[in-house]
Protein backbone atom coordinates (compact mmCIF):
# COMPACT_ATOMS: atom_id res chain seq x y z
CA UNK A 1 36.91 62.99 90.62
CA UNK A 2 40.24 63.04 92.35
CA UNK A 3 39.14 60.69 94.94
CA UNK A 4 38.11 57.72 91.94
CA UNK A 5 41.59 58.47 90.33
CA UNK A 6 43.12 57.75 93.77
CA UNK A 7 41.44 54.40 93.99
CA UNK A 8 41.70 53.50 90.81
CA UNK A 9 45.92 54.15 90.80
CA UNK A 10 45.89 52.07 94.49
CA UNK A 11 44.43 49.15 92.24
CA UNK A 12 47.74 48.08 91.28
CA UNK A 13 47.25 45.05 89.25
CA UNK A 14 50.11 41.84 90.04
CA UNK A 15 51.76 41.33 86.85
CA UNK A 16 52.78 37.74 86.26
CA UNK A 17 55.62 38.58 84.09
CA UNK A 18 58.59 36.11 84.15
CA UNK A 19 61.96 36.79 82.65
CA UNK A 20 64.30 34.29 82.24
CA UNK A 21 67.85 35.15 81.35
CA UNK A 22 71.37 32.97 82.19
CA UNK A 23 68.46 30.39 84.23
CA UNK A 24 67.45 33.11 86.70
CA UNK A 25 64.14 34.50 86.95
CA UNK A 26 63.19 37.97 87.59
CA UNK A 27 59.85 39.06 89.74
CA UNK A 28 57.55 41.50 88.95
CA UNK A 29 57.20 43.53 91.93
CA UNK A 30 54.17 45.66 91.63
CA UNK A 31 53.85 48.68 94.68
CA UNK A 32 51.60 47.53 97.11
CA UNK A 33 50.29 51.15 98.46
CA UNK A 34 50.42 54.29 95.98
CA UNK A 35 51.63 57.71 98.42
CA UNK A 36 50.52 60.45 96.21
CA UNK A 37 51.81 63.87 96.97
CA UNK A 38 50.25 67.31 95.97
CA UNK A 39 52.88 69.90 94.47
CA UNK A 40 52.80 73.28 92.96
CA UNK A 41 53.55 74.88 90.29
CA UNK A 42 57.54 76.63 91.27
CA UNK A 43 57.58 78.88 88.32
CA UNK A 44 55.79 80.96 85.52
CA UNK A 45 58.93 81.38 83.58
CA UNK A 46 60.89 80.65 81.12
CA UNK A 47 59.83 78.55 77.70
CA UNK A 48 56.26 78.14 78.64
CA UNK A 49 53.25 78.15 75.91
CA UNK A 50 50.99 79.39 78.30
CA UNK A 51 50.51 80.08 82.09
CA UNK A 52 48.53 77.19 84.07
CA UNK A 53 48.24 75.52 87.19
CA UNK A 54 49.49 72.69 88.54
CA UNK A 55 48.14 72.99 91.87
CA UNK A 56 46.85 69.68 93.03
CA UNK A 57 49.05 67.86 90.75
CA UNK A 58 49.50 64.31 91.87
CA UNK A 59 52.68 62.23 91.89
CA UNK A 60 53.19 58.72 92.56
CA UNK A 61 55.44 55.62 91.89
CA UNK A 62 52.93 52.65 90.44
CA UNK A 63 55.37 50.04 89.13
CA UNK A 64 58.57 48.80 89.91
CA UNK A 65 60.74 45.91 88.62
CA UNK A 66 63.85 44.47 89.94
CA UNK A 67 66.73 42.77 87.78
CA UNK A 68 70.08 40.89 88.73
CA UNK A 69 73.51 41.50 87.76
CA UNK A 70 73.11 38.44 85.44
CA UNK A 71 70.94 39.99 83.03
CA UNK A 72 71.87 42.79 80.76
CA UNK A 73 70.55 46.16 80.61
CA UNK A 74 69.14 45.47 77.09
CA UNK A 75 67.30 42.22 78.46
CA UNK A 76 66.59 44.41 81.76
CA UNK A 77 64.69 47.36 79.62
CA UNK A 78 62.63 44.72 77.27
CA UNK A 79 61.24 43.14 80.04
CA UNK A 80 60.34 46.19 81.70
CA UNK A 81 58.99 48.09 78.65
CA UNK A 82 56.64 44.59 78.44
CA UNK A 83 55.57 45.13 81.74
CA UNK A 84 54.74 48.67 80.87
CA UNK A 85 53.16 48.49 77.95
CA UNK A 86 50.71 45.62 80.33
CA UNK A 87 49.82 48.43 82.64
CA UNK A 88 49.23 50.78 80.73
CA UNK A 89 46.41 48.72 78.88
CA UNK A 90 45.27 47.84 82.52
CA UNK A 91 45.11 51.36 83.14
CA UNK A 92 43.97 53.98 80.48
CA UNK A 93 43.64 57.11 80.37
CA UNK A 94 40.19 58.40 81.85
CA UNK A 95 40.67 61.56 79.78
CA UNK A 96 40.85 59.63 76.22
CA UNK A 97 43.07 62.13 74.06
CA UNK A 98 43.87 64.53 76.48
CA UNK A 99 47.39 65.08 78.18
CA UNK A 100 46.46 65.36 81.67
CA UNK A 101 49.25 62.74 82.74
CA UNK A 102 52.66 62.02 81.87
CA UNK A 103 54.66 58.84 82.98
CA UNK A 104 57.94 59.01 83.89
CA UNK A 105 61.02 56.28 84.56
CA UNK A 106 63.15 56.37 87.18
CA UNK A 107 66.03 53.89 86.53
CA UNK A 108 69.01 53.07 89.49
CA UNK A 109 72.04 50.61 89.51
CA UNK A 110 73.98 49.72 92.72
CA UNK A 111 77.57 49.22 92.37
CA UNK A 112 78.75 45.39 91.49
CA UNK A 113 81.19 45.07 94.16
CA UNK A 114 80.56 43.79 97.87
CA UNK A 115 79.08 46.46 100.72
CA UNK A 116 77.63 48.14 97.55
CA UNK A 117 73.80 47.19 98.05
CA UNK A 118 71.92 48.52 100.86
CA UNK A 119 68.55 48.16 103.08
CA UNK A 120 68.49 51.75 103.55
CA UNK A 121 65.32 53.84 102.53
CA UNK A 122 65.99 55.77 99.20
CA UNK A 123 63.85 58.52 97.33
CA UNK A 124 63.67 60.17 93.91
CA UNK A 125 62.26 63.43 92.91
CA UNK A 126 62.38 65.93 89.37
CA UNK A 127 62.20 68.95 88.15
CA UNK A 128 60.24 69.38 84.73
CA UNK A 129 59.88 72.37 82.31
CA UNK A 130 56.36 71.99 80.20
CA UNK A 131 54.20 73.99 78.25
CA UNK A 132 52.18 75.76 81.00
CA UNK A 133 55.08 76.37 83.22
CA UNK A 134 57.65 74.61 85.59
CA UNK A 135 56.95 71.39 88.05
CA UNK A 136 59.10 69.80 90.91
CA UNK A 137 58.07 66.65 93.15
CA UNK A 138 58.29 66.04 96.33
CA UNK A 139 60.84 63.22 97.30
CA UNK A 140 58.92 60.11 96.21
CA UNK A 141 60.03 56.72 98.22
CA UNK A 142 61.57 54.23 95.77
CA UNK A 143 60.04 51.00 97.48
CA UNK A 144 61.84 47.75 97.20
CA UNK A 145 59.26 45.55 98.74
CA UNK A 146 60.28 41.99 99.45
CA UNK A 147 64.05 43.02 98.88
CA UNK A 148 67.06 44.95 99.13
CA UNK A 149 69.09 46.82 96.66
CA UNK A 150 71.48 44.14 96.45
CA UNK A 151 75.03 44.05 94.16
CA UNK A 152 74.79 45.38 90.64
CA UNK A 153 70.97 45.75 90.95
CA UNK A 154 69.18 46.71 88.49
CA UNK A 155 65.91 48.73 89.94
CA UNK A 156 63.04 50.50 87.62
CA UNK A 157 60.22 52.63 88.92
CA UNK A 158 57.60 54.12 86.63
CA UNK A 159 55.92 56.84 88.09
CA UNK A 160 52.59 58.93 87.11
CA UNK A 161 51.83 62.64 87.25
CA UNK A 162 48.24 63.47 87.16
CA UNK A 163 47.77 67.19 86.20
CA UNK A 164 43.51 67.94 87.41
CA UNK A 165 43.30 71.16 85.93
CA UNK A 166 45.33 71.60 82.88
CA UNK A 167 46.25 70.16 79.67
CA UNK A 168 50.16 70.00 78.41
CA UNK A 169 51.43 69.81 75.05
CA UNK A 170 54.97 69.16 75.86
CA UNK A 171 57.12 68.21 79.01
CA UNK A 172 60.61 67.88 79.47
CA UNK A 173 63.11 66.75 82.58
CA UNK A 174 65.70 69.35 83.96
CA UNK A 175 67.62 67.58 86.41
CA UNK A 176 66.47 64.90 89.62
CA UNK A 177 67.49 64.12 92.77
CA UNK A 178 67.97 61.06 94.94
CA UNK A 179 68.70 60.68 98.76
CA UNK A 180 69.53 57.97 101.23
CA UNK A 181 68.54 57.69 104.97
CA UNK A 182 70.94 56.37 107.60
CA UNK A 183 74.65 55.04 107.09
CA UNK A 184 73.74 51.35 105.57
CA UNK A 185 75.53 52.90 102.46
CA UNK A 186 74.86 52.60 98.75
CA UNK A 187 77.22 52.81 95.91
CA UNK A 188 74.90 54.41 93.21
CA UNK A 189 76.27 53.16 89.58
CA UNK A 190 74.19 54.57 87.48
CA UNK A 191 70.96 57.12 87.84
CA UNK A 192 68.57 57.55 84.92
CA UNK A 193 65.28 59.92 84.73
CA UNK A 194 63.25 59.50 81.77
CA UNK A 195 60.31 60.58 79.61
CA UNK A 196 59.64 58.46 76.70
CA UNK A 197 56.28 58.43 74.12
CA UNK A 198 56.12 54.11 74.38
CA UNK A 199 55.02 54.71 78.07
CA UNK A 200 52.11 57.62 77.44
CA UNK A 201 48.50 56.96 77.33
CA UNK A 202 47.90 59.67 74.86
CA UNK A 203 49.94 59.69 71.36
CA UNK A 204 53.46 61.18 71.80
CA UNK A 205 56.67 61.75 70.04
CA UNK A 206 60.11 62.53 71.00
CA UNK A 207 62.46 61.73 74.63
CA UNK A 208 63.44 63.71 77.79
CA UNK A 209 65.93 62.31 79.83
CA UNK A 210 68.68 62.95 82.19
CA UNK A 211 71.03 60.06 82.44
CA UNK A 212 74.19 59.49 84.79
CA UNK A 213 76.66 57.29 86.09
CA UNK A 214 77.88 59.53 89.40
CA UNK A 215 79.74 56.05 91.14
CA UNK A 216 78.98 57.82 94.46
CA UNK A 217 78.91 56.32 98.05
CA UNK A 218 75.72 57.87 100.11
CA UNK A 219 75.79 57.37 103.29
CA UNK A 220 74.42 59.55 106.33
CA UNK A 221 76.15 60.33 109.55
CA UNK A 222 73.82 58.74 111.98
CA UNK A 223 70.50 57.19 111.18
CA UNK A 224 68.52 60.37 110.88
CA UNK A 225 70.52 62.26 108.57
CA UNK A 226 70.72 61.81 104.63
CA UNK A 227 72.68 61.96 102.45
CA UNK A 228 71.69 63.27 98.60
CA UNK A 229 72.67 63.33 94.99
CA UNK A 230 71.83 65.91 92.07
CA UNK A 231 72.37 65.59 88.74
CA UNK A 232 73.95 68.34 86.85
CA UNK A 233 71.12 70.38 84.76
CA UNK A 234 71.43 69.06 81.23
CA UNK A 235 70.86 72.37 79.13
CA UNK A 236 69.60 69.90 75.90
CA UNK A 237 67.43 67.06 77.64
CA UNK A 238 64.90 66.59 74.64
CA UNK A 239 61.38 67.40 75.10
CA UNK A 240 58.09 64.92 74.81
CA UNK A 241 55.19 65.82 72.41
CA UNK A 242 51.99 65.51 72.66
């Protein structure tokens, strides 16, 4: 079972999605290799409906989409939430009417001004409340193949977690965390995590999210050290439905 999930995600279809805004294009850049991690449940506590497991849970990044500083964040999210909604109808739910996965965004902007972008590696992770308990990932590589994260850069990553042995009626986002390797530095403009029902498999209402605009330089002290970034915990975040 978990082995025809993992080949199915790796099946990343190319989407030939074109966006054209102020005569500039933008690529669809689809993630060539899906690195799944396995992470436990951290907690029992709290808000919870019920206690479950979420050992075995599986996390990975299956779309991402770049835009320039040309285009707008408006024209930025309606091409993405196209690209989405394609994917999604590429890639259904196996469990039809079941919550066993949630999708999640992870949204970045690099500063507008020069020496802002960067080549350096950079990874996400999240920390979720939900109905059968509390979930964190493991830092989850936000892959820009083919590019870097140039100027006022507009990067989005939708990411799936697959939960094998339990069902959730309702998720929400806490805080996240991203981190840079090495000292090519990155001004990080804006840093968005969210859960919204458009991008579920399985009927949903409502929106968790954790937005910010931190304006921060990372940059490590020599090329094996990073450098990180946490959001502040947002005590009302919303909550997803199922």
């Amino acid at each position: 079972m978990k082995n025809s999930i993992l080949k199915t995600s790796i099946l990343i279809m190319m989407l030939g999605v074109v966006f054209v805004a102020c005569e500039k294009s933008e690529e669809v850049i689809p993630e060539e290799a899906i690195e799944f991690n396995d992470e436990g449940m951290q907690s029992e506590t709290g808000n919870h409906d019920h206690a479950g497991s979420t050992k075995g849970a599986q996390v990975g990044s299956v779309l991402h989409m770049r835009f320039d500083k040309d285009l707008s964040e408006e024209q930025a999210e309606r091409a993405w939430d196209n690209a989405v909604k394609d994917y999604l109808i590429k890639n259904p739910n196996q469990n039809k009417g079941v919550s066993t996965e949630v999708y999640y965004q992870v949204v970045t902007k690099t500063g507008s001004q020069a020496t802002n972008g960067t080549t350096a590696l950079v990874q996400a992770s999240a920390d979720f409340n939900h109905s059968g308990g509390s979930f964190h990932t493991n830092y989850l590589t936000l892959d820009n193949p083919g590019t870097d994260r140039a100027e006022g850069q507009k990067d989005f990553y939708l990411i799936r977690i697959y939960f094998p042995n339990i069902t959730i009626s309702w998720i929400e986002v806490e805080h996240a965390h991203i981190r840079l390797l090495g000292t090519d530095g990155w001004v990080v403009n804006s840093f968005k995590t969210k859960i919204l029902p458009e991008h579920q498999t399985v009927p949903a209402t409502g929106v968790s999210k954790v937005v910010t605009y931190p304006e921060i330089w990372l940059t490590g002290d020599n090329a094996t050290d990073w450098d990180y970034y946490t959001t502040p915990i947002v005590l009302s975040p919303g909550r997803l439905n199922f």
